[in-house]
PDB file of N, CA and C in Angstrom:
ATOM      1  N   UNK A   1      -1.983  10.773   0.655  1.00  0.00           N
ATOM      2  CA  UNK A   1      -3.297  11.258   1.013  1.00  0.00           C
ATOM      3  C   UNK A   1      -4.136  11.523  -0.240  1.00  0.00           C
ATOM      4  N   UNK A   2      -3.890  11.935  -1.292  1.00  0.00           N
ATOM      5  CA  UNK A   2      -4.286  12.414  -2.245  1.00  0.00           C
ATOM      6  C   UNK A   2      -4.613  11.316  -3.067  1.00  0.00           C
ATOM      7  N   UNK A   3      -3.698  10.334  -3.122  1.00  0.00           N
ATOM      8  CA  UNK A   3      -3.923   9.122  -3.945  1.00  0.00           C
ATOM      9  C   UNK A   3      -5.184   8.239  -3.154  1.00  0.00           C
ATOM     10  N   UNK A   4      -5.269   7.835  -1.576  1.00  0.00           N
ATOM     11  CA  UNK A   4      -6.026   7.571  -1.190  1.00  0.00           C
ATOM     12  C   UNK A   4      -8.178   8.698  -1.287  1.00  0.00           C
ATOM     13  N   UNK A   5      -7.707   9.800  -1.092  1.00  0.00           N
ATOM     14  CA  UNK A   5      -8.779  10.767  -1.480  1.00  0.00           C
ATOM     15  C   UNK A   5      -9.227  10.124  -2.925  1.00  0.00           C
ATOM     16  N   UNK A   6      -8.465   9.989  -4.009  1.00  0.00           N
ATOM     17  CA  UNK A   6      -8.692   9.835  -5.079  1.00  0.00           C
ATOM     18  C   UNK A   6     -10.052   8.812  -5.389  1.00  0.00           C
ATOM     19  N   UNK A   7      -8.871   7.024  -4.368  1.00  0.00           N
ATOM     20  CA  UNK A   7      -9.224   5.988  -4.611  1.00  0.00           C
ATOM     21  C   UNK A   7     -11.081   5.963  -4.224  1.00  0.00           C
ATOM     22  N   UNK A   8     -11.332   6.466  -2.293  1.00  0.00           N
ATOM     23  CA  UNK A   8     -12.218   6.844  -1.881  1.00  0.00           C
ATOM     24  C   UNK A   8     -13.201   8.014  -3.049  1.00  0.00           C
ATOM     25  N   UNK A   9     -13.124   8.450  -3.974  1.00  0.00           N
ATOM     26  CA  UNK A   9     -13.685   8.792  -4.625  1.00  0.00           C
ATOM     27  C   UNK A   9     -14.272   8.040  -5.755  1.00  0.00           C
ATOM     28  N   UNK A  10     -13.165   7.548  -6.418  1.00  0.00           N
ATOM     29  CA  UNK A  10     -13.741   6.509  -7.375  1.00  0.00           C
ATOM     30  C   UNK A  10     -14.742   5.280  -6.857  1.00  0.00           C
ATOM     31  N   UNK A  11     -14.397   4.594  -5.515  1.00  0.00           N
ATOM     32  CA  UNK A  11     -15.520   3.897  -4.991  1.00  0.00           C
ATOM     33  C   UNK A  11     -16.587   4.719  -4.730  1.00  0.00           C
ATOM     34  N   UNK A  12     -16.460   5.552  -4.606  1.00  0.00           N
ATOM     35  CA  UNK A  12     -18.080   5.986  -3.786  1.00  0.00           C
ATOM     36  C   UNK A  12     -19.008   6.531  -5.353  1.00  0.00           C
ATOM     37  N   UNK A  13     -17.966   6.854  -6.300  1.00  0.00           N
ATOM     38  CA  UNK A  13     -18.742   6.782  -7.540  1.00  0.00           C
ATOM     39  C   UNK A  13     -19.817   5.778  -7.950  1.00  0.00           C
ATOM     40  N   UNK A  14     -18.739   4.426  -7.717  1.00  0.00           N
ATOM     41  CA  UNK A  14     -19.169   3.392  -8.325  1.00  0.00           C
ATOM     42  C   UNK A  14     -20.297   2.588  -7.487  1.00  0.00           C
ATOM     43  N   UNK A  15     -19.618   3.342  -6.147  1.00  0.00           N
ATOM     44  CA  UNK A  15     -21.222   2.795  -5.264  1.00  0.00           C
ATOM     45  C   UNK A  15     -22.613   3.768  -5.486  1.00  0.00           C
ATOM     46  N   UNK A  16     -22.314   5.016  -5.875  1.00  0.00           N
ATOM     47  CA  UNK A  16     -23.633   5.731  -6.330  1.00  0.00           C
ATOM     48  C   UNK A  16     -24.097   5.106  -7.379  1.00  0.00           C
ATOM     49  N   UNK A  17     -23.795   5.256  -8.587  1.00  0.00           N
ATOM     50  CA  UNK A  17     -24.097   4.547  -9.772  1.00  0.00           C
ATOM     51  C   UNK A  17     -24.713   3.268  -9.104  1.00  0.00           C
ATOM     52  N   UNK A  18     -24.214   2.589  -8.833  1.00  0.00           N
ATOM     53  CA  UNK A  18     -25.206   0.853  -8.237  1.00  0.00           C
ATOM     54  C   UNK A  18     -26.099   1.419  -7.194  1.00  0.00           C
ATOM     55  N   UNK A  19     -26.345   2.265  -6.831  1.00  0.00           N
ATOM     56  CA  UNK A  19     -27.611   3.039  -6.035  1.00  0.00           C
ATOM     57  C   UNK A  19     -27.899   2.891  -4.714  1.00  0.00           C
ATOM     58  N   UNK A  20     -25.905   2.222  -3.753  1.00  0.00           N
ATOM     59  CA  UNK A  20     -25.663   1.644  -2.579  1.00  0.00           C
ATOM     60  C   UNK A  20     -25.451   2.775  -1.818  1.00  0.00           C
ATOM     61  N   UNK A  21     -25.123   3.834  -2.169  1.00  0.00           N
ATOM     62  CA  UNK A  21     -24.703   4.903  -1.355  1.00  0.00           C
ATOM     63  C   UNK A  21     -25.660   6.450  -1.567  1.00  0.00           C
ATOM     64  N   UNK A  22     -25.477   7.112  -1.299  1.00  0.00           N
ATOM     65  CA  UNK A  22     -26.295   8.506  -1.391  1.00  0.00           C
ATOM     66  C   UNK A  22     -25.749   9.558  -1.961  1.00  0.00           C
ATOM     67  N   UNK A  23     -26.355  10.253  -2.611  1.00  0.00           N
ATOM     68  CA  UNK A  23     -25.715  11.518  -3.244  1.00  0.00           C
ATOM     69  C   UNK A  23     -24.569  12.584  -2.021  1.00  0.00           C
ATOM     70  N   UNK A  24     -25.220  12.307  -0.712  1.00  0.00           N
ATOM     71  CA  UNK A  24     -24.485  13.869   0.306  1.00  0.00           C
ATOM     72  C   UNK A  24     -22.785  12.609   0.406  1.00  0.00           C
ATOM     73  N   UNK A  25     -23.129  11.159   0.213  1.00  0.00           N
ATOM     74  CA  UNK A  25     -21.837  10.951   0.689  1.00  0.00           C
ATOM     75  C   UNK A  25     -20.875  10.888  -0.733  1.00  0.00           C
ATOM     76  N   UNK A  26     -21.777  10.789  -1.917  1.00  0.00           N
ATOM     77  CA  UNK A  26     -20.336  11.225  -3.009  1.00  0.00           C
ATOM     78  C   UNK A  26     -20.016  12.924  -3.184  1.00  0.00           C
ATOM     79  N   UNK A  27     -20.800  13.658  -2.634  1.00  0.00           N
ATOM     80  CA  UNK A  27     -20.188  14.722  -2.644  1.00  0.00           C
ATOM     81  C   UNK A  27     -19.228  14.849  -1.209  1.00  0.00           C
ATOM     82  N   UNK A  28     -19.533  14.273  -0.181  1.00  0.00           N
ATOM     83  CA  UNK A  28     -18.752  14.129   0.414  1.00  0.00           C
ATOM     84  C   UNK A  28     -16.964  13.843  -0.054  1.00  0.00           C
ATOM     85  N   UNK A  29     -17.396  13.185  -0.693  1.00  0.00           N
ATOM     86  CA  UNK A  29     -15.871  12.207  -1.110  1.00  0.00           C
ATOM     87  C   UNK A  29     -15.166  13.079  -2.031  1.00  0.00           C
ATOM     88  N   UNK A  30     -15.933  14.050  -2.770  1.00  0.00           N
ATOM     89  CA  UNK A  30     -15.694  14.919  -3.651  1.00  0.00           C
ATOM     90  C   UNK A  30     -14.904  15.779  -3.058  1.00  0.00           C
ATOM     91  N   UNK A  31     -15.326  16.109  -2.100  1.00  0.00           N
ATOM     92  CA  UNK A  31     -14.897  17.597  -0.967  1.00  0.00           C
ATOM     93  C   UNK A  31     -13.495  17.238  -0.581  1.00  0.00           C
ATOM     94  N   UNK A  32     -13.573  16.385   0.044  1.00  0.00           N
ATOM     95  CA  UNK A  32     -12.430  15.570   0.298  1.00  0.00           C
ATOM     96  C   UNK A  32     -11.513  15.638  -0.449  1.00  0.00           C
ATOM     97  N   UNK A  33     -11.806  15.117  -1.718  1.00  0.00           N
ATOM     98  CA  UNK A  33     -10.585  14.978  -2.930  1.00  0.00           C
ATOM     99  C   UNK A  33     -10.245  16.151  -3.115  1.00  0.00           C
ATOM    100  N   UNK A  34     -11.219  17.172  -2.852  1.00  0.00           N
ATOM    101  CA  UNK A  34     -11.150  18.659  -3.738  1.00  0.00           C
ATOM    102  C   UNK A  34      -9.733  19.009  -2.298  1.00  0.00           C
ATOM    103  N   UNK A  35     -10.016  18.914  -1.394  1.00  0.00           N
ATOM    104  CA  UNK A  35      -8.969  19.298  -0.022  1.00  0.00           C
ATOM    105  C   UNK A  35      -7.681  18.402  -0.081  1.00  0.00           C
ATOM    106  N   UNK A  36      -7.719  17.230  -0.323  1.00  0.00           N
ATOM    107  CA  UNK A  36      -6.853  17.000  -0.359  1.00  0.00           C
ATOM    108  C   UNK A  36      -5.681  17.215  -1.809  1.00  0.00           C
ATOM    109  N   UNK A  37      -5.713  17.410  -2.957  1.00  0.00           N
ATOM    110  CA  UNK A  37      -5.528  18.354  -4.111  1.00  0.00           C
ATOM    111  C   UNK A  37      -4.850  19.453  -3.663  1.00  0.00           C
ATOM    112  N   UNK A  38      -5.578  19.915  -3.050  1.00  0.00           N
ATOM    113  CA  UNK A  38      -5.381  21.799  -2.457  1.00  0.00           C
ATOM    114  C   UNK A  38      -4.149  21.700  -1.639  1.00  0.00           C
ATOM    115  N   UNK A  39      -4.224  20.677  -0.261  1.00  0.00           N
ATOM    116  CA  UNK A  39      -3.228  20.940   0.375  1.00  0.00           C
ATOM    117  C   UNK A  39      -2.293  19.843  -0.421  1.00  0.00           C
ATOM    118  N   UNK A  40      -2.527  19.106  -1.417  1.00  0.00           N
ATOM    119  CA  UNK A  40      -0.991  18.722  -2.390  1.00  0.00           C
ATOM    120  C   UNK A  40       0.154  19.501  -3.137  1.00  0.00           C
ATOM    121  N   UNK A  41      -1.032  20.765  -3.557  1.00  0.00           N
ATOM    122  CA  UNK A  41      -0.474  21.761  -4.163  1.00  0.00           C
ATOM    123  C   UNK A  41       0.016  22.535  -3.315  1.00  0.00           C
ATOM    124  N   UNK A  42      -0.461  23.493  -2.401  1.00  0.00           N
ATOM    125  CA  UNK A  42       0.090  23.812  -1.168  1.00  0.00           C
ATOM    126  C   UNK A  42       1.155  23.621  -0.836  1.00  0.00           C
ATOM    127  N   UNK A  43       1.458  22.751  -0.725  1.00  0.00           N
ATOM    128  CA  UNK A  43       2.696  21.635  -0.106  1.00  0.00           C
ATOM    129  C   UNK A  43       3.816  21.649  -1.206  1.00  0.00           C
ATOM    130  N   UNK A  44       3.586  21.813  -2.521  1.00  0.00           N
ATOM    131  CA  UNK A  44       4.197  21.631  -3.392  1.00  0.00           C
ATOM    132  C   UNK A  44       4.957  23.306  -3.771  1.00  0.00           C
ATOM    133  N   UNK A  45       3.708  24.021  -3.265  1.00  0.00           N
ATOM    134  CA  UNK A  45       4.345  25.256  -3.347  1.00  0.00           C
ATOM    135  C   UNK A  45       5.142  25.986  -2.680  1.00  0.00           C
ATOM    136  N   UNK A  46       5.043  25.207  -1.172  1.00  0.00           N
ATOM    137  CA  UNK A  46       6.031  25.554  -0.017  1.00  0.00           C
ATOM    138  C   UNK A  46       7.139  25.331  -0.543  1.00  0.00           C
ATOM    139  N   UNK A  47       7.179  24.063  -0.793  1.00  0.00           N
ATOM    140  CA  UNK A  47       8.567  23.581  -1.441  1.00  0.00           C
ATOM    141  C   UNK A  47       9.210  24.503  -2.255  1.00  0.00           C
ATOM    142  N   UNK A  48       8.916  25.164  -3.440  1.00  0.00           N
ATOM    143  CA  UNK A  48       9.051  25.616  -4.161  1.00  0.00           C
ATOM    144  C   UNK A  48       9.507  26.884  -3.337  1.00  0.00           C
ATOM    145  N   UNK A  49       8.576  27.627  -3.227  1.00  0.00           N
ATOM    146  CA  UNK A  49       9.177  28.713  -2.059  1.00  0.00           C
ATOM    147  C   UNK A  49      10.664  28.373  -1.238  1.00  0.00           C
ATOM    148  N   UNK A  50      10.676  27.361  -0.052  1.00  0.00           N
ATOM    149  CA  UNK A  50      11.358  27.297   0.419  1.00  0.00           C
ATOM    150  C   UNK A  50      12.744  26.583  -0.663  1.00  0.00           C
ATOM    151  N   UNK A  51      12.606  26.440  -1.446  1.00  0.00           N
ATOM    152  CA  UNK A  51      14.081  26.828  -2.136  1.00  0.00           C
ATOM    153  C   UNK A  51      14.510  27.642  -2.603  1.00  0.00           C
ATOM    154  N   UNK A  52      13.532  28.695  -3.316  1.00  0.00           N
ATOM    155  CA  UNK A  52      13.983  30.013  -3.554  1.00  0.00           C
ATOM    156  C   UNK A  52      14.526  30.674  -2.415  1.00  0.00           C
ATOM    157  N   UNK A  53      14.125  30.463  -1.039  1.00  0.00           N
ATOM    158  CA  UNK A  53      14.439  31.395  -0.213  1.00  0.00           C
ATOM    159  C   UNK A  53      16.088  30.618   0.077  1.00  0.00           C
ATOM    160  N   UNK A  54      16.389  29.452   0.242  1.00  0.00           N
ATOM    161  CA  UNK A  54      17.551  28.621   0.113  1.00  0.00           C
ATOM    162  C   UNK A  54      18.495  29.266  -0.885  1.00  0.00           C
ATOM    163  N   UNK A  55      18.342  29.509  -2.010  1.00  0.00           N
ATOM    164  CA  UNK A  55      19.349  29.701  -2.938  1.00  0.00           C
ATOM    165  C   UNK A  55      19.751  31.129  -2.501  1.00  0.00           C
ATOM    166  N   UNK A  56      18.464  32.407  -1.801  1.00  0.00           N
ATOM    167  CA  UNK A  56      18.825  33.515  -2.068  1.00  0.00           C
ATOM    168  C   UNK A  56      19.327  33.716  -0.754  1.00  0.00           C
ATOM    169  N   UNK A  57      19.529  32.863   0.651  1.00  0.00           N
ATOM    170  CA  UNK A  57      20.114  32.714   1.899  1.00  0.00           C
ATOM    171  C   UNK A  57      21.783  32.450   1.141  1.00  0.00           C
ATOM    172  N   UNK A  58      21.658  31.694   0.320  1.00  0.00           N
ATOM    173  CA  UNK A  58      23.314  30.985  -0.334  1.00  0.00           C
ATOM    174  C   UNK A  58      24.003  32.069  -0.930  1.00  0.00           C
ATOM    175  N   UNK A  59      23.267  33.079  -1.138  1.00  0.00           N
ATOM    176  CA  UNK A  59      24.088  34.355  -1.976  1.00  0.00           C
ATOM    177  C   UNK A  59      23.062  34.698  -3.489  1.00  0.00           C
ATOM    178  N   UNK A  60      22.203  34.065  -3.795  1.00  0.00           N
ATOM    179  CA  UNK A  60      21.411  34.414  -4.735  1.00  0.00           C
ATOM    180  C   UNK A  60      21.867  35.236  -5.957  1.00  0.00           C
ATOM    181  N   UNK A  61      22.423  34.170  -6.971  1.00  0.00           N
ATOM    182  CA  UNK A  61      22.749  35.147  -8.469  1.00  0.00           C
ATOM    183  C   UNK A  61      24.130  33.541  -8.547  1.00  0.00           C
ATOM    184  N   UNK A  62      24.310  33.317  -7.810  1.00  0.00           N
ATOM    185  CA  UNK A  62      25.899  32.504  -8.073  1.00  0.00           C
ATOM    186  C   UNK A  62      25.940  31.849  -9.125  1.00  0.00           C
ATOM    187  N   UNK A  63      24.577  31.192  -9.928  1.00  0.00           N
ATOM    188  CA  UNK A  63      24.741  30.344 -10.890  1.00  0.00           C
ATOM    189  C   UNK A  63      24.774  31.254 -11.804  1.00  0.00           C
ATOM    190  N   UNK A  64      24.908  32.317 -11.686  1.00  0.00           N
ATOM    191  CA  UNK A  64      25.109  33.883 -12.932  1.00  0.00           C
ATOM    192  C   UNK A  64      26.249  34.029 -13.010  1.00  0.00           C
ATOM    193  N   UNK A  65      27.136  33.817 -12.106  1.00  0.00           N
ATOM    194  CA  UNK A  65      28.828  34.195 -11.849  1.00  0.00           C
ATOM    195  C   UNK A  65      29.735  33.894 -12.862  1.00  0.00           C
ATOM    196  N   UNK A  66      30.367  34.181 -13.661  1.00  0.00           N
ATOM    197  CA  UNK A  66      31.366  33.484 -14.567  1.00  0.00           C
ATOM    198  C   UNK A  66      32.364  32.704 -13.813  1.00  0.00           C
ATOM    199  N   UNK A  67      32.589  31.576 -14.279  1.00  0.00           N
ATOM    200  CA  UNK A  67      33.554  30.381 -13.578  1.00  0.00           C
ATOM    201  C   UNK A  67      34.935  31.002 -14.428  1.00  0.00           C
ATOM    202  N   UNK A  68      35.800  30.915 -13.237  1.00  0.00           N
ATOM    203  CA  UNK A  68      37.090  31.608 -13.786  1.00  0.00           C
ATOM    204  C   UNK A  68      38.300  30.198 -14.175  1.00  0.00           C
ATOM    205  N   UNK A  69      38.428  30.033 -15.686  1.00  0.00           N
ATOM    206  CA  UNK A  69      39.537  29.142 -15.453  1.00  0.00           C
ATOM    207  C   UNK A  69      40.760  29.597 -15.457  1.00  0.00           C
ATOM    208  N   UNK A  70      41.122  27.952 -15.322  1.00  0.00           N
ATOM    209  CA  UNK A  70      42.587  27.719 -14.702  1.00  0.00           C
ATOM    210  C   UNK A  70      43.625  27.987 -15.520  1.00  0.00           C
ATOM    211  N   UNK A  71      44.958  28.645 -15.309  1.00  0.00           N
ATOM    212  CA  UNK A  71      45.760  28.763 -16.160  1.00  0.00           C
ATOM    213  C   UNK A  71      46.570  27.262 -16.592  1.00  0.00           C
TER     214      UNK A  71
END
């Protein structure tokens, strides 16, 4: 989504500049990109979240534990 937001941005640039399109629809495209960004990050942060909450469901600290060896 984001990569497409992107692409749709860069055309509608390049169609303002050649003087085919209108200013409300490159800010349009802008808005867009700006939303789709937002919910990339979003999304990225769930993630992030939902593994912290994963590790601390698993017992949270284990990779702190001293590994006991073998005799």
């Amino acid at each position: 989504m984001l990569r497409v937001a992107a692409d749709l941005l860069k055309l509608q640039r390049i169609s303002y500049t050649t003087g085919t399109t209108t200013i409300l629809q490159l800010i349009d495209a802008e808005r867009s990109y700006a939303q789709a960004r937002l919910g990339s990050v979003n999304a990225d942060m769930q993630q992030l979240e939902d593994t912290v909450d994963l590790f601390v469901a698993l017992g949270g600290g284990w990779w702190n534990t001293a590994v006991a060896t073998p005799l």
